[in-house]
Protein backbone atom coordinates (compact mmCIF):
# COMPACT_ATOMS: atom_id res chain seq x y z
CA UNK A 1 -111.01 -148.37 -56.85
CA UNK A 2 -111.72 -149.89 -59.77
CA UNK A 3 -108.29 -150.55 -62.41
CA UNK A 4 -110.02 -149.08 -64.95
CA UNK A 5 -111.08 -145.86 -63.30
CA UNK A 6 -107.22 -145.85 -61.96
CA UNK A 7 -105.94 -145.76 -65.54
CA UNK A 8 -108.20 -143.08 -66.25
CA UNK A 9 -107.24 -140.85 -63.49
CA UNK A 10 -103.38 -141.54 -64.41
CA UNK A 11 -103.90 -140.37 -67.72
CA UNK A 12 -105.59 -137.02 -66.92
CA UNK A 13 -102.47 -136.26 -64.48
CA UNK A 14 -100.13 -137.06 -67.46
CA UNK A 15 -102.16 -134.39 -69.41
CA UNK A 16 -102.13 -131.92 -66.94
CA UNK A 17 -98.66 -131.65 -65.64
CA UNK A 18 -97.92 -129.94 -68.33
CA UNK A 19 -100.38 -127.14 -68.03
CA UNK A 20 -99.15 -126.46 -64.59
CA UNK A 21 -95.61 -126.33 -65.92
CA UNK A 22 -96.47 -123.93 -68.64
CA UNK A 23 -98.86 -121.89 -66.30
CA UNK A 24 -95.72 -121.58 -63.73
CA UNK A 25 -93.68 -119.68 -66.69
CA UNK A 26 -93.80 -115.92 -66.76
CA UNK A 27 -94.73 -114.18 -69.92
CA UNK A 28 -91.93 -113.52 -71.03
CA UNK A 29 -90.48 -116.71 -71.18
CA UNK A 30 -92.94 -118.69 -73.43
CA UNK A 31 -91.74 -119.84 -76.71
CA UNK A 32 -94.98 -118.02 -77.98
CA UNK A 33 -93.74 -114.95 -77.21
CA UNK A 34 -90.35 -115.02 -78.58
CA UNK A 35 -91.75 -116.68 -81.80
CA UNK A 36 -93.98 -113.70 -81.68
CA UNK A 37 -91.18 -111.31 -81.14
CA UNK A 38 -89.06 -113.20 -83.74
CA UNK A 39 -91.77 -112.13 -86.32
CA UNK A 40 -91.83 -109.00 -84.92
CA UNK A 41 -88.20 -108.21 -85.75
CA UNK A 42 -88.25 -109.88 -88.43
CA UNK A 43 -90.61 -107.40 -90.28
CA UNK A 44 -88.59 -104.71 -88.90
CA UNK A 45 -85.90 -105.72 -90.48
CA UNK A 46 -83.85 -106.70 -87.29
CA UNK A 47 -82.65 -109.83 -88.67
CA UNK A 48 -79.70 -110.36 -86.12
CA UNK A 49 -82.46 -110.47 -83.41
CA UNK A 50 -84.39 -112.41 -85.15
CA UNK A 51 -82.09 -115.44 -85.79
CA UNK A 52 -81.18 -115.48 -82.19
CA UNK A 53 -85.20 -115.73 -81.17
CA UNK A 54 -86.35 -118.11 -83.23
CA UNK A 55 -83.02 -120.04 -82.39
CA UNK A 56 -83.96 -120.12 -79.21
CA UNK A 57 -87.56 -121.43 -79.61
CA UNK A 58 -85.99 -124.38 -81.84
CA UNK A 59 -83.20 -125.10 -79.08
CA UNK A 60 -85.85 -124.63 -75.74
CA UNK A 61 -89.45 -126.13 -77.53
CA UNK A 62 -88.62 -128.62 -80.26
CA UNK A 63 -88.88 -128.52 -84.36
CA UNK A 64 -90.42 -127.76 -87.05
CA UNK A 65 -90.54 -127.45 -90.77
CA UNK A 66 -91.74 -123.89 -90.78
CA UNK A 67 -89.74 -122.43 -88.08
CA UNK A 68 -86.74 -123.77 -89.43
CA UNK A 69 -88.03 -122.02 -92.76
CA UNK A 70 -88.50 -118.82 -90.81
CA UNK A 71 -84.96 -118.82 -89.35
CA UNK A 72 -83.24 -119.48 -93.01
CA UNK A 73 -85.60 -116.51 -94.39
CA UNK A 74 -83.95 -114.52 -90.89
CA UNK A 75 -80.68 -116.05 -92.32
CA UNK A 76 -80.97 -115.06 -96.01
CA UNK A 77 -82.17 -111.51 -95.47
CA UNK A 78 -79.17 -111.03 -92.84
CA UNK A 79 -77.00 -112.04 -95.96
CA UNK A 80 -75.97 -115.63 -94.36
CA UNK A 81 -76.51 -117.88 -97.29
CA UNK A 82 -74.64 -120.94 -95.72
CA UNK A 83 -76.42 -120.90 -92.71
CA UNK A 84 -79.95 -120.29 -94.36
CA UNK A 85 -79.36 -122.88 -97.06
CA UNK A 86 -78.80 -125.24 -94.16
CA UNK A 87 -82.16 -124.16 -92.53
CA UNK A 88 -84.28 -124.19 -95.09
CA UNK A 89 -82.55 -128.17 -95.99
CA UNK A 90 -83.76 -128.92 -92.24
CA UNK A 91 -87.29 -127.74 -93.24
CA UNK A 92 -87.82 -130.01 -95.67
CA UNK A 93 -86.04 -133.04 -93.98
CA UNK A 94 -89.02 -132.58 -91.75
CA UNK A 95 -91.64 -131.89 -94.52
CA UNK A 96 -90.54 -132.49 -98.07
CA UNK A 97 -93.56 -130.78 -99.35
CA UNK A 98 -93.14 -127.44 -98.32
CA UNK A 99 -93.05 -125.44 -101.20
CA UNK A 100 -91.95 -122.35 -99.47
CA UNK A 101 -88.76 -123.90 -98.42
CA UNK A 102 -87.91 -125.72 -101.66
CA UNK A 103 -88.39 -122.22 -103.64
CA UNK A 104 -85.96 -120.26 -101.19
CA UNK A 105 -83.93 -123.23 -101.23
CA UNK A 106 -83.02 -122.64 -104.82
CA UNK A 107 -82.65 -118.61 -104.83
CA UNK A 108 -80.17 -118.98 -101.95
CA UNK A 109 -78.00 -121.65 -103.97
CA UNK A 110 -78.20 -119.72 -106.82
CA UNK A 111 -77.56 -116.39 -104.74
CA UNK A 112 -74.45 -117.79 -102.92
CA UNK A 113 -73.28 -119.98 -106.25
CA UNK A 114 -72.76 -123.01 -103.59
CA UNK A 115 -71.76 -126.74 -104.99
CA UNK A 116 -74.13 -129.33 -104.82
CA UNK A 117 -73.37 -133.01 -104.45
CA UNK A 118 -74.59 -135.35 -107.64
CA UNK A 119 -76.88 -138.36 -106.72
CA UNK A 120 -76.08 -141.69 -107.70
CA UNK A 121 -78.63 -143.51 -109.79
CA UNK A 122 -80.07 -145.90 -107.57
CA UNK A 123 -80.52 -143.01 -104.55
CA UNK A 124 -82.43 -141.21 -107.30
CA UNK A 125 -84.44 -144.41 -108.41
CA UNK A 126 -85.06 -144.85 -104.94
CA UNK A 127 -86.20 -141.14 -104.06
CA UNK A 128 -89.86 -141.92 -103.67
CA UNK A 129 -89.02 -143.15 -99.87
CA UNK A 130 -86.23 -142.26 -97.23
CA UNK A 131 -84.49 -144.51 -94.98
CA UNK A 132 -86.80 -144.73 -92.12
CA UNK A 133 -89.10 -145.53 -94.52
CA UNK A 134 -87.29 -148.80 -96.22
CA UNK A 135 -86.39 -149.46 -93.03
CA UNK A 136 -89.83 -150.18 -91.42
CA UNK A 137 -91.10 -151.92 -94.38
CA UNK A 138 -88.19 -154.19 -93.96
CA UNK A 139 -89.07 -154.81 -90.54
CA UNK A 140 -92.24 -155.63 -92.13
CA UNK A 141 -91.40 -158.02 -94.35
CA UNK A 142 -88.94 -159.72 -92.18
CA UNK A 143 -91.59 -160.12 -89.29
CA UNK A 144 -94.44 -161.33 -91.76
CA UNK A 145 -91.64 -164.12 -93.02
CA UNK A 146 -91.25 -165.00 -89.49
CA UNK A 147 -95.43 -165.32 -88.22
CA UNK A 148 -95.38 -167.49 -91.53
CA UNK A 149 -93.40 -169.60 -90.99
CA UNK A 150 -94.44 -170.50 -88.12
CA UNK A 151 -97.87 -170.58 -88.80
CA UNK A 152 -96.95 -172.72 -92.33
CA UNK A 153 -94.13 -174.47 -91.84
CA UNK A 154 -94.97 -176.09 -94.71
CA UNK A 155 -95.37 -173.20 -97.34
CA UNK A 156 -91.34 -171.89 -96.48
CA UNK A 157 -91.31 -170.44 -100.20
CA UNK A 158 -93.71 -167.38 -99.08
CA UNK A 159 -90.90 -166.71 -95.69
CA UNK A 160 -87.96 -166.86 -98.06
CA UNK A 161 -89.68 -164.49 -100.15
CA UNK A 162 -90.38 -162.39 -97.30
CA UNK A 163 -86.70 -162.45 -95.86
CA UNK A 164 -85.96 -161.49 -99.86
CA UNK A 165 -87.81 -158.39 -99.53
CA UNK A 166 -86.52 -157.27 -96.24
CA UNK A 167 -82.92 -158.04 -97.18
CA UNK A 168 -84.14 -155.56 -99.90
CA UNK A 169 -85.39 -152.94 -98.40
CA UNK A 170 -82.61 -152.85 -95.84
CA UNK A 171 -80.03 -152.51 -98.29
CA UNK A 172 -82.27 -149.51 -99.67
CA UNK A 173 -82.16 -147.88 -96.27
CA UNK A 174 -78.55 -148.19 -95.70
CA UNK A 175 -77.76 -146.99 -99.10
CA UNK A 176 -79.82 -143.96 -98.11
CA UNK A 177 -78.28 -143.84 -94.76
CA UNK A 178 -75.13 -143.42 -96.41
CA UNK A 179 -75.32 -141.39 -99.68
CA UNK A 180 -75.13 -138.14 -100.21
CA UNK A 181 -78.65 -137.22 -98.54
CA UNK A 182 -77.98 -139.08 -95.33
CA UNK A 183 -76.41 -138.86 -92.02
CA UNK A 184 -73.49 -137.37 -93.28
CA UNK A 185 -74.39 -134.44 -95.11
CA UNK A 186 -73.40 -131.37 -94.07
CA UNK A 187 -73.50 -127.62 -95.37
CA UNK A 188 -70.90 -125.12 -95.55
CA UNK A 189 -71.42 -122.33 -93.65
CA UNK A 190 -67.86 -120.07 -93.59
CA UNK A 191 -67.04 -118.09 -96.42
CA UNK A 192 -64.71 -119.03 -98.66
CA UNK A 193 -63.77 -122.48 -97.12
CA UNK A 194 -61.48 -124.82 -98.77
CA UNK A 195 -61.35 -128.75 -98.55
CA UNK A 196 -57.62 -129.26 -98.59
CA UNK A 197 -54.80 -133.00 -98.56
CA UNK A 198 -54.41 -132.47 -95.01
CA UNK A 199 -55.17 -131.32 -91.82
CA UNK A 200 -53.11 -127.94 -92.06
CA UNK A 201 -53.97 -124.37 -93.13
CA UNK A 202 -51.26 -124.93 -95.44
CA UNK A 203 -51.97 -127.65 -97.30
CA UNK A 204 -52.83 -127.59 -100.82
CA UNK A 205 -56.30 -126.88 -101.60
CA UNK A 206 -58.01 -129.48 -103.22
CA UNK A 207 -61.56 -127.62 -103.78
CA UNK A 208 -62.88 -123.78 -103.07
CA UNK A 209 -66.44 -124.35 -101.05
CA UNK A 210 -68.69 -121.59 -101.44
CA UNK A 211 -70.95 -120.91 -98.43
CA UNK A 212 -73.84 -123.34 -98.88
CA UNK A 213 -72.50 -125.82 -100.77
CA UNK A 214 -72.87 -129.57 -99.78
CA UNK A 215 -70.24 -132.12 -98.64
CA UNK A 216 -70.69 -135.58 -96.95
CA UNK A 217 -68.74 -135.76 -93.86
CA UNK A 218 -66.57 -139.36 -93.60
CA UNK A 219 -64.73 -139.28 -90.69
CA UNK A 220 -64.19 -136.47 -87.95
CA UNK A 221 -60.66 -136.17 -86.78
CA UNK A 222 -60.23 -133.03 -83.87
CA UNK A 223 -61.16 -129.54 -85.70
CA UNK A 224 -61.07 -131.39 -89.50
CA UNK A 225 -63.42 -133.46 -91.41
CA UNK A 226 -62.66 -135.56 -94.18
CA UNK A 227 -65.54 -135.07 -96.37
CA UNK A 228 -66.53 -136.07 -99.90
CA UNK A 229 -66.97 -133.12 -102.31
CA UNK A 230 -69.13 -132.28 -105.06
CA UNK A 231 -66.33 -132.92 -107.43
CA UNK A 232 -65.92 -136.23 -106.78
CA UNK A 233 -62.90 -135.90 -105.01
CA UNK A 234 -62.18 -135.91 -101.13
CA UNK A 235 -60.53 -133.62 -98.35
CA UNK A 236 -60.38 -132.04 -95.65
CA UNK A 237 -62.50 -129.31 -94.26
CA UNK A 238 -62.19 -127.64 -90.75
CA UNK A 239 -64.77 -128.29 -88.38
CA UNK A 240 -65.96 -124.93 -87.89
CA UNK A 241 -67.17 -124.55 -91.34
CA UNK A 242 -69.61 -126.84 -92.29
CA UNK A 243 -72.79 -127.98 -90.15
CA UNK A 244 -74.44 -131.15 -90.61
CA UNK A 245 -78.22 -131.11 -91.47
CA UNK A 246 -79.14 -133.74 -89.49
CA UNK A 247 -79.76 -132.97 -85.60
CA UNK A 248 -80.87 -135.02 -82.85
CA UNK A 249 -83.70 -134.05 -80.17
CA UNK A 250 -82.86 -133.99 -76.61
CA UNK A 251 -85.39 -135.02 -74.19
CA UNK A 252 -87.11 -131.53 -73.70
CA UNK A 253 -87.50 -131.11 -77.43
CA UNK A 254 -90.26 -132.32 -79.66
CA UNK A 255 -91.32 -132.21 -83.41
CA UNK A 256 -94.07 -129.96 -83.80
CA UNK A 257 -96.43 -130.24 -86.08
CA UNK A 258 -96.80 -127.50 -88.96
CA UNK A 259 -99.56 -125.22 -88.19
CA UNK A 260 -98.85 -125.38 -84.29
CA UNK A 261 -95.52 -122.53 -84.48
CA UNK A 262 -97.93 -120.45 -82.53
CA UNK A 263 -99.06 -118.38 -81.43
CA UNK A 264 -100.41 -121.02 -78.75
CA UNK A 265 -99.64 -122.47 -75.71
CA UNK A 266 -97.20 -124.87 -76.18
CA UNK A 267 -97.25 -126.64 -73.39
CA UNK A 268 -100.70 -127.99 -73.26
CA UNK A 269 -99.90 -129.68 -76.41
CA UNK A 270 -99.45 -132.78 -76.73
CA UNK A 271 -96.03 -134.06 -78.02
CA UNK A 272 -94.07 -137.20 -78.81
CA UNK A 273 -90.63 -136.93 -77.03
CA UNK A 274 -87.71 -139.27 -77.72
CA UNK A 275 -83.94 -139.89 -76.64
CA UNK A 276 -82.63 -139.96 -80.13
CA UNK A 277 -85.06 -139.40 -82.94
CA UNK A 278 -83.11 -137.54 -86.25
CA UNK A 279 -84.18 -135.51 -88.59
């Protein structure tokens, strides 16, 4: 057999195991239904049920920017505005443009009165990218300096500009890594938490969180985090009420695209799955 025609064959098994898989699942127990019967409660105004469905067809199939809306809407109507402020922040980590999101965004920060963190000026100046973004043109940059040079040894001006721009752009990304819309932040989700000097209940409170409101978590220490506040200040918060925004997909979950919530069969899509891709 020819290598070609082996490659072929290869590929059409990769493309069809996981039709079988999804054809060996009862009914019952596709994340088309439950997404289906999320809706359905959703409009009957069981919101309880609702959260837990579409929870599990986030946990079980993967992301997206719309069911992550759907869950803060399940959130907000069930009167949870930490919890459905964090949602709807997860929505638009995966599509900034959602317009939906960004709307009920607002209402539910102005319904729960939660505190949000001020941006420095140069993570506003540089708002027109993310981190992943600055990051890959730095890789860019750095690798175009590199085939340069060694195809002009000569002409080193044109790699040391290169290098410039990378060192550049890298310092963009970990600035956006690290401010107040990176890995760290996290939403409140208990009511009436308060960031306190230590790590006892009866410490003195350095800031009241409202439900929603934003901190940036700094260290983790046991059931505390030391977090910096929207009032410029630091403290400590217990575990249990915040949440970061940012999650991380386990092998059996995948990003899918908007449009593709269902209902479908999931399975026979085709998905991108990785060990630790972040929101």
């Amino acid at each position: 057999m020819k290598p070609r025609a082996l490659l072929q064959i290869l590929v059409l098994l990769l493309f069809a195991l996981p039709n079988a898989k999804g054809a060996s699942d009862g009914p019952n127990r596709t994340g088309d239904d439950l997404f289906t019967k999320a809706n359905t409660e959703f409009a009957a105004g069981n919101f309880k049920a609702a959260i837990a469905d579409y929870q599990t067809v986030i946990d079980s199939e993967g992301w997206s920017a719309n069911l992550f809306y759907d869950l803060g809407n399940a959130y907000f109507r069930h009167g949870d505005f930490g919890r459905a402020i964090l949602n709807y922040d997860r929505a638009l980590r995966l599509d900034p443009h959602h317009p939906e999101a960004d709307a009920n965004l607002r209402i539910a920060n102005d319904q729960a009165h939660s505190l949000e963190l001020a941006s420095s000026a140069l993570e506003k100046y540089l708002n027109f990218g993310t981190a992943n973004f600055f990051a890959i043109v730095a890789a860019i940059f750095f690798w175009l300096a590199i085939i340069w040079l060694i195809l002009r040894p000569a002409r080193v001006l044109w790699a040391v500009a290169g290098i410039f721009l990378a060192a550049i752009c890298g310092f963009a990304a970990f600035r956006l890594e690290n401010g107040t819309r990176g890995q760290g932040l996290a939403i409140v989700i208990a009511e009436n938490a308060e960031a306190r000097v230590a790590t006892v209940d009866s410490a003195r409170s350095v800031l009241a969180l409202p439900a929603g409101s934003e901190v940036v978590i700094l260290e983790e220490r046991g059931d505390w985090n030391y977090a910096a506040l929207p009032n410029d200040q630091r403290g400590w918060i217990a575990a249990n009420a915040v949440e970061r925004v940012r999650l991380y997909l386990s092998l059996s979950q995948s990003v899918i695209p908007s449009g593709c919530e269902g209902p479908r069969n999931w399975s026979g899509v085709a998905r991108t799955i990785v060990r630790s891709v972040a929101l």
